[in-house]
N, C-alpha and C. Protein backbone atom coordinates (compact mmCIF):
# COMPACT_ATOMS: atom_id res chain seq x y z
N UNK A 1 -6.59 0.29 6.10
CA UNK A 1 -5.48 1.04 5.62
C UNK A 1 -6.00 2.31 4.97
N UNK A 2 -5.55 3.27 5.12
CA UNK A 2 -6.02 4.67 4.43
C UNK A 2 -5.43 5.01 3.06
N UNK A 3 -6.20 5.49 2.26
CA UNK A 3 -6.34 5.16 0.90
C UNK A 3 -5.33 6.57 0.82
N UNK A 4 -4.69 6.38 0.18
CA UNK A 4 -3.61 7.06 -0.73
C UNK A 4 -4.44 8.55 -1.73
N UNK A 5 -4.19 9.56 -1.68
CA UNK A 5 -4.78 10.66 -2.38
C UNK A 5 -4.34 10.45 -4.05
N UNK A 6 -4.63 9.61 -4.70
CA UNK A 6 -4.18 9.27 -6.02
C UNK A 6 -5.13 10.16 -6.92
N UNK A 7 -4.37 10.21 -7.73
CA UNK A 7 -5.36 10.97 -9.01
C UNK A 7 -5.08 10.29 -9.86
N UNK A 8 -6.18 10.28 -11.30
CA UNK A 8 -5.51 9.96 -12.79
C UNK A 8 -4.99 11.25 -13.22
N UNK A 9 -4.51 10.65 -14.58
CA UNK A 9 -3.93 11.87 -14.83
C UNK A 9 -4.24 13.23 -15.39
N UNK A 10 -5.81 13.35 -15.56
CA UNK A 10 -6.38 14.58 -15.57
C UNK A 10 -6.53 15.27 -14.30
N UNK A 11 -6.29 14.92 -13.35
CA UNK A 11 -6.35 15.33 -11.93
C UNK A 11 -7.79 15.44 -11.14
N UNK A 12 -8.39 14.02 -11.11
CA UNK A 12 -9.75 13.67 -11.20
C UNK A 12 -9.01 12.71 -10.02
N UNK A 13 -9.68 12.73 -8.64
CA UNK A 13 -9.75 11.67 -8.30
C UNK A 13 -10.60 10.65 -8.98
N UNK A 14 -10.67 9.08 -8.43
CA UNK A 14 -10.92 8.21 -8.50
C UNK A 14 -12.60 7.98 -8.34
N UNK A 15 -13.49 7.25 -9.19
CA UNK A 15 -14.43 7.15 -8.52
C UNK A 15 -15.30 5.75 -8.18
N UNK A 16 -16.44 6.44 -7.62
CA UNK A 16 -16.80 5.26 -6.65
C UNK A 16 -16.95 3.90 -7.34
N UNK A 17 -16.93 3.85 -8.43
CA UNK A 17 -17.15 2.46 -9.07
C UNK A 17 -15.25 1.99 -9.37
N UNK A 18 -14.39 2.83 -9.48
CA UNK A 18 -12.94 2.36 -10.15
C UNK A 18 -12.34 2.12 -8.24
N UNK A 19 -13.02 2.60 -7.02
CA UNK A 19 -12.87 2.62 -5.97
C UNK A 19 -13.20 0.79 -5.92
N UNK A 20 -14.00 0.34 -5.59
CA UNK A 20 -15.36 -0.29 -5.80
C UNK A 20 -14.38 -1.55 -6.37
N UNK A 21 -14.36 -1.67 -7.73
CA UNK A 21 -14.23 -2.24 -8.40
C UNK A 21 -12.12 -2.73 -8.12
N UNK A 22 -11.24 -1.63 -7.99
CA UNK A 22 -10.16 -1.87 -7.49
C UNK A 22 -9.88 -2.71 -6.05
N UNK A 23 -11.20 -2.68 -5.12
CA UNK A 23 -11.34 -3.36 -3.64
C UNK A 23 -11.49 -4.63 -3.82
N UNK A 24 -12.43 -5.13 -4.89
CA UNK A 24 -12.72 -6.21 -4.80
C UNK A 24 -11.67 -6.87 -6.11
N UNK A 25 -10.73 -6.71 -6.54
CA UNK A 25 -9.36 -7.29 -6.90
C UNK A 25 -8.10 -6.97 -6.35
N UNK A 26 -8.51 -6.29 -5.51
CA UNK A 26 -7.57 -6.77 -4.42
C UNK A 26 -7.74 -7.33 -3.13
N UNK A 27 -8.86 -7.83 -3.16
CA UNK A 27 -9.46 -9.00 -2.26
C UNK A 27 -9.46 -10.52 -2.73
N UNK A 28 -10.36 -10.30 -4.43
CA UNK A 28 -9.51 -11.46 -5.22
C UNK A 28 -7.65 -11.93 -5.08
N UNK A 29 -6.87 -10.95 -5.47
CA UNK A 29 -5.70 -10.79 -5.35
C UNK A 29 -5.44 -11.76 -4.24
N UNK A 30 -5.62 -11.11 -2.95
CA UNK A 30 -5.21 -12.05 -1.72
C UNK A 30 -5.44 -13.07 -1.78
N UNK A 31 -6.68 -13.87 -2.08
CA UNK A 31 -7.14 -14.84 -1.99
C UNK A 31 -6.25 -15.53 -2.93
N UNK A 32 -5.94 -15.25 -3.95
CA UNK A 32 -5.19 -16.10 -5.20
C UNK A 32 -3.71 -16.30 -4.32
N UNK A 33 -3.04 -14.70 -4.08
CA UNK A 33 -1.81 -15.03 -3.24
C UNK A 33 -1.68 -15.88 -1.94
N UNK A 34 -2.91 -16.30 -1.16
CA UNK A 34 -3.02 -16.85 0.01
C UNK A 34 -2.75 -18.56 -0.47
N UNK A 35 -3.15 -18.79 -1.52
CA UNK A 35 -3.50 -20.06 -1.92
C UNK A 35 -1.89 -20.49 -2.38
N UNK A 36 -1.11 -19.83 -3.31
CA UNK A 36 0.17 -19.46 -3.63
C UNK A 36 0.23 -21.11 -4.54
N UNK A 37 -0.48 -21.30 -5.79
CA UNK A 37 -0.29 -22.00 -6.26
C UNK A 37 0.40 -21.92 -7.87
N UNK A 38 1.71 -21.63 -7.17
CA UNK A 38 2.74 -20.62 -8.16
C UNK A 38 3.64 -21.80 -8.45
N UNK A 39 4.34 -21.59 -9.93
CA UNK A 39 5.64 -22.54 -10.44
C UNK A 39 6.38 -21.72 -10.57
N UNK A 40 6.71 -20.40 -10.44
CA UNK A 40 7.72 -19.73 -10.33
C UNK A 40 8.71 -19.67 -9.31
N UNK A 41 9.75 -20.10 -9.19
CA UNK A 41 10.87 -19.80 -8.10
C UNK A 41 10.89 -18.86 -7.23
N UNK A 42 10.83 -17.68 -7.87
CA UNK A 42 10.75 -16.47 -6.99
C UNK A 42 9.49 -16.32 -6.17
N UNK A 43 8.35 -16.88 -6.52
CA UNK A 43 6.95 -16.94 -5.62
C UNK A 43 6.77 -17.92 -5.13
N UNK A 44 7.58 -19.09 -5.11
CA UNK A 44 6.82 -19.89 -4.36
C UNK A 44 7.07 -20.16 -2.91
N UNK A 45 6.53 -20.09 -2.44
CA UNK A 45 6.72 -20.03 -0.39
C UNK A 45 7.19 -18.67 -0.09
N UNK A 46 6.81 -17.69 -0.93
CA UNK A 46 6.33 -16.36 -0.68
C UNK A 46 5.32 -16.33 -0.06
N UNK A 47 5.03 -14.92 0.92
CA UNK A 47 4.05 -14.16 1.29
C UNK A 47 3.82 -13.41 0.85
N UNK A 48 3.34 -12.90 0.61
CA UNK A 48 3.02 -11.30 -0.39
C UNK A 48 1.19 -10.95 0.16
N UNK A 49 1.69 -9.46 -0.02
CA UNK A 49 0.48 -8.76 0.62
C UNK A 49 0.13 -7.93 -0.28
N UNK A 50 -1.48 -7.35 -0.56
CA UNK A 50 -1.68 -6.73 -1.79
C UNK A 50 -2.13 -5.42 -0.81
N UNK A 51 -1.55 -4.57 -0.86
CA UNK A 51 -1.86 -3.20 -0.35
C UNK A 51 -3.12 -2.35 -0.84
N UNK A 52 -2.95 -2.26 -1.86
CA UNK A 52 -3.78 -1.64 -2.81
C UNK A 52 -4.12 -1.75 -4.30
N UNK A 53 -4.88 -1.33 -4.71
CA UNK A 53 -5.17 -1.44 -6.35
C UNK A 53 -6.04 -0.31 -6.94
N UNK A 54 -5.13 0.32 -7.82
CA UNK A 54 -5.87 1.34 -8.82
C UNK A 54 -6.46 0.70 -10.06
N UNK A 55 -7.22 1.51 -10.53
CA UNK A 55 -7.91 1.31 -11.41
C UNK A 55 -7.75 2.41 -12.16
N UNK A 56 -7.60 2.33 -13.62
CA UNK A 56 -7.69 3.42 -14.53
C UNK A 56 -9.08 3.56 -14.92
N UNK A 57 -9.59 4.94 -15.19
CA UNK A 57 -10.92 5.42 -15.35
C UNK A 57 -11.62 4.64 -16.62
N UNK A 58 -11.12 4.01 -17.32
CA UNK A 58 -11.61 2.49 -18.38
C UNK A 58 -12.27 1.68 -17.94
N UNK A 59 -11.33 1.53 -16.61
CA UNK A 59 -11.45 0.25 -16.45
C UNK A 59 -10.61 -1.43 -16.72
N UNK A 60 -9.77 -0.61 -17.60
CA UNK A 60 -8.85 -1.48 -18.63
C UNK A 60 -7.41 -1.99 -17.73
N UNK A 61 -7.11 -1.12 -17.11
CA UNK A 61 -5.99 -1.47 -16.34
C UNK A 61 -5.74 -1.28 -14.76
N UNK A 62 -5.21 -2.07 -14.35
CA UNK A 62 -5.11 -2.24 -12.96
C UNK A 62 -3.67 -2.14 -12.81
N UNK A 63 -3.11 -1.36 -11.37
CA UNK A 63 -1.85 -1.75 -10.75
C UNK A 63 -2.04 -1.75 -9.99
N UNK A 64 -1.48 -2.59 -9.39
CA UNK A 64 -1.51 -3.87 -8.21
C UNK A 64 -0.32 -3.43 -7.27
N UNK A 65 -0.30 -2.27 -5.93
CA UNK A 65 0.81 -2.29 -5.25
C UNK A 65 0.63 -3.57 -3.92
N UNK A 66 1.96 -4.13 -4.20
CA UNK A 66 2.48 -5.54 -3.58
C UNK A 66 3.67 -4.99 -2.42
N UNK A 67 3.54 -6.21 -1.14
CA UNK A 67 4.61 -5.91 -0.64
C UNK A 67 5.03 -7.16 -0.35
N UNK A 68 6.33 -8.04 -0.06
CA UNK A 68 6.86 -8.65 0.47
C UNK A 68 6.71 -8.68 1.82
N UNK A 69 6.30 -10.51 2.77
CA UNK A 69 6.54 -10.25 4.08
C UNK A 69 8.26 -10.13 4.25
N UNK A 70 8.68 -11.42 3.37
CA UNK A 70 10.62 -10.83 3.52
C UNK A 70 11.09 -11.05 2.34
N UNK A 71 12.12 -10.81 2.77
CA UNK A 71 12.76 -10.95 1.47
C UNK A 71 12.95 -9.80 0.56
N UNK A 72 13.72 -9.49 -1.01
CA UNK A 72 13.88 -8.47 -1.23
C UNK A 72 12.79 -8.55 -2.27
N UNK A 73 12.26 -7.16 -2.61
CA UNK A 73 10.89 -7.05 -3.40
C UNK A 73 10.84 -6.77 -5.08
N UNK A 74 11.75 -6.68 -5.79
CA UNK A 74 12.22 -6.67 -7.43
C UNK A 74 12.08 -7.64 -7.71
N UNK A 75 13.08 -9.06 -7.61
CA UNK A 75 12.35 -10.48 -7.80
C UNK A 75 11.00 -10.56 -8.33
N UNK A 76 10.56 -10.57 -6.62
CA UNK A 76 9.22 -11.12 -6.45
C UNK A 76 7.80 -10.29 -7.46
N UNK A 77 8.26 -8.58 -7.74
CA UNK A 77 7.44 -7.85 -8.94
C UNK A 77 8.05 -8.55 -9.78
N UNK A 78 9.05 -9.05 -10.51
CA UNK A 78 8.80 -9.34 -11.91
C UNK A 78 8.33 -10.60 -12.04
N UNK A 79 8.57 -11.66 -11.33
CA UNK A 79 8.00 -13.01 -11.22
C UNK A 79 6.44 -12.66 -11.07
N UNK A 80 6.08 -11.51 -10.84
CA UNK A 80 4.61 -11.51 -10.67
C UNK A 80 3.99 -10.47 -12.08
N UNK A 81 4.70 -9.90 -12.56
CA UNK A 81 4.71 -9.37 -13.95
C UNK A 81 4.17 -10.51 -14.93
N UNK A 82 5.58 -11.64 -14.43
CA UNK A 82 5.69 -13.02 -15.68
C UNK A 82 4.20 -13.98 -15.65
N UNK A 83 3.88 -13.74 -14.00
CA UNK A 83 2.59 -14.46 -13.78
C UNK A 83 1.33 -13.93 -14.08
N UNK A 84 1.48 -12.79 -14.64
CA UNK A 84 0.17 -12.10 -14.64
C UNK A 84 -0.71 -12.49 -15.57
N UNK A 85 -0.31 -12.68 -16.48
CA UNK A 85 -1.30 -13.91 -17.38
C UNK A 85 -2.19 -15.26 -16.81
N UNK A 86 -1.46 -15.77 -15.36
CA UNK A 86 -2.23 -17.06 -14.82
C UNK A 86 -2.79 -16.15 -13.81
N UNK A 87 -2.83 -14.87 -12.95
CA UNK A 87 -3.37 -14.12 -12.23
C UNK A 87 -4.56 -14.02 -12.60
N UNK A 88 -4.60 -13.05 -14.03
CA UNK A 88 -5.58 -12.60 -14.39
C UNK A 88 -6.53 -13.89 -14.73
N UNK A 89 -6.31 -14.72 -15.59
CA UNK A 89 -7.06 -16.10 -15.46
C UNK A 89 -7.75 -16.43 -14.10
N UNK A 90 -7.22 -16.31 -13.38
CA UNK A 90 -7.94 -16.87 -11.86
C UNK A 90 -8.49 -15.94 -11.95
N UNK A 91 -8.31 -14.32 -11.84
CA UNK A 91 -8.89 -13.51 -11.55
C UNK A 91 -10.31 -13.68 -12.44
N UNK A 92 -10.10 -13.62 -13.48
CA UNK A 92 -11.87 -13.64 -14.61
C UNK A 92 -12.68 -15.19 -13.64
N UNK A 93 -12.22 -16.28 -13.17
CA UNK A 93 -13.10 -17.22 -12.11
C UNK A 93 -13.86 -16.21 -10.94
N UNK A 94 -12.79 -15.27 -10.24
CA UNK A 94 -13.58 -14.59 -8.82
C UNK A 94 -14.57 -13.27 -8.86
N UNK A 95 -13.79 -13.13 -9.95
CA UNK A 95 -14.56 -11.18 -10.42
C UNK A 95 -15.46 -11.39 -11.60
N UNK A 96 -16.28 -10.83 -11.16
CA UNK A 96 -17.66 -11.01 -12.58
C UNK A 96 -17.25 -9.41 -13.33
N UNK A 97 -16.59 -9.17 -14.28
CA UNK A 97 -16.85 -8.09 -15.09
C UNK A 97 -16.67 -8.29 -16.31
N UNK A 98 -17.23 -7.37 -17.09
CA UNK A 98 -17.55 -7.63 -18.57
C UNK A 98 -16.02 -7.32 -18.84
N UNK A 99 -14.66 -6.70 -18.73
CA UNK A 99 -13.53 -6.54 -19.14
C UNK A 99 -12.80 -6.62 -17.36
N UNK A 100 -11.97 -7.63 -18.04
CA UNK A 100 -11.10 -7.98 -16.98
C UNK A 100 -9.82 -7.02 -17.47
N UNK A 101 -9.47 -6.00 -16.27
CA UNK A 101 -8.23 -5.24 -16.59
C UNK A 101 -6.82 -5.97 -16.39
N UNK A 102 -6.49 -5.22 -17.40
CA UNK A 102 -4.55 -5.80 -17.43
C UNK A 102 -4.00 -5.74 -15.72
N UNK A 103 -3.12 -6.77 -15.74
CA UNK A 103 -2.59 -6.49 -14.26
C UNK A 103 -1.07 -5.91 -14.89
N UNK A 104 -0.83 -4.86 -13.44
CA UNK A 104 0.24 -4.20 -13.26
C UNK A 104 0.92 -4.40 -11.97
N UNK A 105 2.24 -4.62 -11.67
CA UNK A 105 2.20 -5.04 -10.42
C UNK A 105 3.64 -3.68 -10.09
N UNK A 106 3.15 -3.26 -8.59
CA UNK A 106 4.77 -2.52 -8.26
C UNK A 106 5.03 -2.49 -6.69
N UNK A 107 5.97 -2.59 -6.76
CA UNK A 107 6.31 -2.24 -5.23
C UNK A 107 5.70 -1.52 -4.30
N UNK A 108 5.21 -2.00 -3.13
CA UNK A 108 4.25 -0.56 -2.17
C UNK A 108 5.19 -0.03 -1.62
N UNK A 109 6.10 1.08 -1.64
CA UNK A 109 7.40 1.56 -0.38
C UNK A 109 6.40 2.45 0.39
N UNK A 110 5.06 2.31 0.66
CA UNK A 110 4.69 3.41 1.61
C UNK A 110 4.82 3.40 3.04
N UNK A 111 4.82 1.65 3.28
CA UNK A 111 5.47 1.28 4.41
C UNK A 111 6.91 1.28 4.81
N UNK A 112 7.52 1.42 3.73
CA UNK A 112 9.21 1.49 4.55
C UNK A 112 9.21 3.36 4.18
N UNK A 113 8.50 4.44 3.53
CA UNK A 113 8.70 6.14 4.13
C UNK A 113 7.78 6.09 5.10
N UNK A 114 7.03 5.17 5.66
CA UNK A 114 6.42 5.59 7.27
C UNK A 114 7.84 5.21 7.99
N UNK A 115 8.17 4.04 8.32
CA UNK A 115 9.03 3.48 9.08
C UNK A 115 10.41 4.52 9.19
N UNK A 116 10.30 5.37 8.02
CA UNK A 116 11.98 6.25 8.06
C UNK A 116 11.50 7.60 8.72
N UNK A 117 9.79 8.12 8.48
CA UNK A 117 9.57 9.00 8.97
C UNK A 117 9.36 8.50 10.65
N UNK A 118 9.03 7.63 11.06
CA UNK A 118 9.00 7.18 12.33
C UNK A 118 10.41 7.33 13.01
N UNK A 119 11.18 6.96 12.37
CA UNK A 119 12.73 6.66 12.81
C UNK A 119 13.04 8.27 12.64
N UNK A 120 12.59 9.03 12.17
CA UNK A 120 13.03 10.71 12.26
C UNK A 120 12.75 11.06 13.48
N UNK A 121 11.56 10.89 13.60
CA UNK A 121 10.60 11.42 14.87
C UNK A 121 11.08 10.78 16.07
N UNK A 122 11.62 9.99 16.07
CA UNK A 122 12.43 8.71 17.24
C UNK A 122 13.92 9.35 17.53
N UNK A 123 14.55 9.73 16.25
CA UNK A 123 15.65 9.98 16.65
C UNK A 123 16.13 11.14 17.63
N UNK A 124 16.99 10.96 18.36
CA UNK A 124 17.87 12.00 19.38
C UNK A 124 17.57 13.43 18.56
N UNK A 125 17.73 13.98 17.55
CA UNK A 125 17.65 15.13 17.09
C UNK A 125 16.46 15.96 17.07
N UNK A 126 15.24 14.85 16.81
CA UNK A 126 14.28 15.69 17.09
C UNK A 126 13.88 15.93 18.07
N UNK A 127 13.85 14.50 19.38
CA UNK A 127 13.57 14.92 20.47
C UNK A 127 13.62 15.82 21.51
N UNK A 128 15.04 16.04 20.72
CA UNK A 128 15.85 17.27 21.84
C UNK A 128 15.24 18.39 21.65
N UNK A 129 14.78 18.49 20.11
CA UNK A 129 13.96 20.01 19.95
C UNK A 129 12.81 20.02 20.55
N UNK A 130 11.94 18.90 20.65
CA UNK A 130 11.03 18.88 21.34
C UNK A 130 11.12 19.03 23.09
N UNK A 131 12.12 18.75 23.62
CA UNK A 131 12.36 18.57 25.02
C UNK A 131 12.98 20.22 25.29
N UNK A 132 13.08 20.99 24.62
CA UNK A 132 13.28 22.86 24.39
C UNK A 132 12.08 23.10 25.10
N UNK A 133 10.83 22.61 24.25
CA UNK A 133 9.94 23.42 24.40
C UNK A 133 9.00 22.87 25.30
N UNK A 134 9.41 22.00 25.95
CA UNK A 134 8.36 21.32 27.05
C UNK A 134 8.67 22.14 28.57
N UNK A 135 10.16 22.79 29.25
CA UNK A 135 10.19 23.66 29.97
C UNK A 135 9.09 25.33 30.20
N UNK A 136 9.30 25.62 28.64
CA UNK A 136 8.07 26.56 28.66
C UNK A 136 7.07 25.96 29.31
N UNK A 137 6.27 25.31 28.73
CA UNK A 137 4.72 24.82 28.96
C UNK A 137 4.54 24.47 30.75
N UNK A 138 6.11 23.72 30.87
CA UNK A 138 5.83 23.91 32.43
C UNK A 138 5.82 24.82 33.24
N UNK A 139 6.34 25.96 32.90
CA UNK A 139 6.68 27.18 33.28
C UNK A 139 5.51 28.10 33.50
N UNK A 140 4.60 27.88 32.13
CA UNK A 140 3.25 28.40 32.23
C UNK A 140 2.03 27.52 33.33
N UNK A 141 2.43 26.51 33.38
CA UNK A 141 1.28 25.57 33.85
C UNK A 141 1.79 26.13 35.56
N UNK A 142 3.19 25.98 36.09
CA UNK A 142 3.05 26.46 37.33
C UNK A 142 2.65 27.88 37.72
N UNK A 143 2.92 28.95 36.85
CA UNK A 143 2.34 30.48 37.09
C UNK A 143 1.29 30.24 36.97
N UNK A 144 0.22 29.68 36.41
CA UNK A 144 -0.83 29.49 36.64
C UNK A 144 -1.94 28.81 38.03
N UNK A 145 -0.96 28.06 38.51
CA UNK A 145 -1.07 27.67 39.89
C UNK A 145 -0.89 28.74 40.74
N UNK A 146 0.24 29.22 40.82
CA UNK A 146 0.73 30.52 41.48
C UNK A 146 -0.27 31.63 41.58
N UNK A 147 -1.14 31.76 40.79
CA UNK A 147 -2.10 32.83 40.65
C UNK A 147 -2.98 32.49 41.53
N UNK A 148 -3.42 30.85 41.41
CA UNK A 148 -4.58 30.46 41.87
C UNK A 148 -4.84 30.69 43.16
């Protein structure tokens, strides 16, 4: 998946250790969500997918973007808000670091503005603009024969 142009908020990207260090809790992450050994209602016989994970330049805090395979996705962030206390617990078992960061959890919508920008590019309106300008190109490609 291609990493998101995030900055903190001095306008510093990210670096290779908060890179680094965000990959491998959200590899933990999966593994905890794969196992799904949740008492919460809203998570349990969930799927959930961990997209990504920032790291603040501390080190201290993590947010955790989550997506739902179905279902609607508010629920399932705050039930995972409420859980983040037994998260992070599992988490200090898989991750060796001297400060285990706070979990933050939010919705990933980067997959449903691809899917709407897809559905732009799909729709009748654009195509048609595009199907304008494909007569030119043929137009040139046969005068070019014509010469030959």
């Amino acid at each position: 998946m291609a990493r998101r142009a995030s900055k903190d908020r001095n306008g510093k990207p990210p670096t290779q250790r908060q890179l680094r260090v965000g990959e491998e809790i959200r590899h933990a992450l999966s593994a905890i969500m794969l196992r799904a050994e949740f008492r919460d209602p809203d998570l349990v016989g969930r799927v959930i997918t961990v997209t990504e994970v920032r790291i603040s330049p501390d080190l201290r805090n993590a947010t955790a973007f989550v997506l739902p395979l179905e279902g609607d996705a508010e629920p399932m962030v705050e039930a995972l808000q409420r859980a983040s206390a037994y998260l992070r617990g599992q988490l200090a078992r898989m991750v060796k670091l001297r400060y285990l960061p706070a979990l933050h959890f939010v919705h990933d919508e980067s997959f449903d503005e691809a899917t709407r920008i897809d559905r732009i590019m799909h729709s009748p309106e654009f195509t048609s603009g595009l199907e304008d300008d494909e007569p030119d190109a043929d137009a040139e490609a046969g005068s070019e024969t014509d010469a030959s």
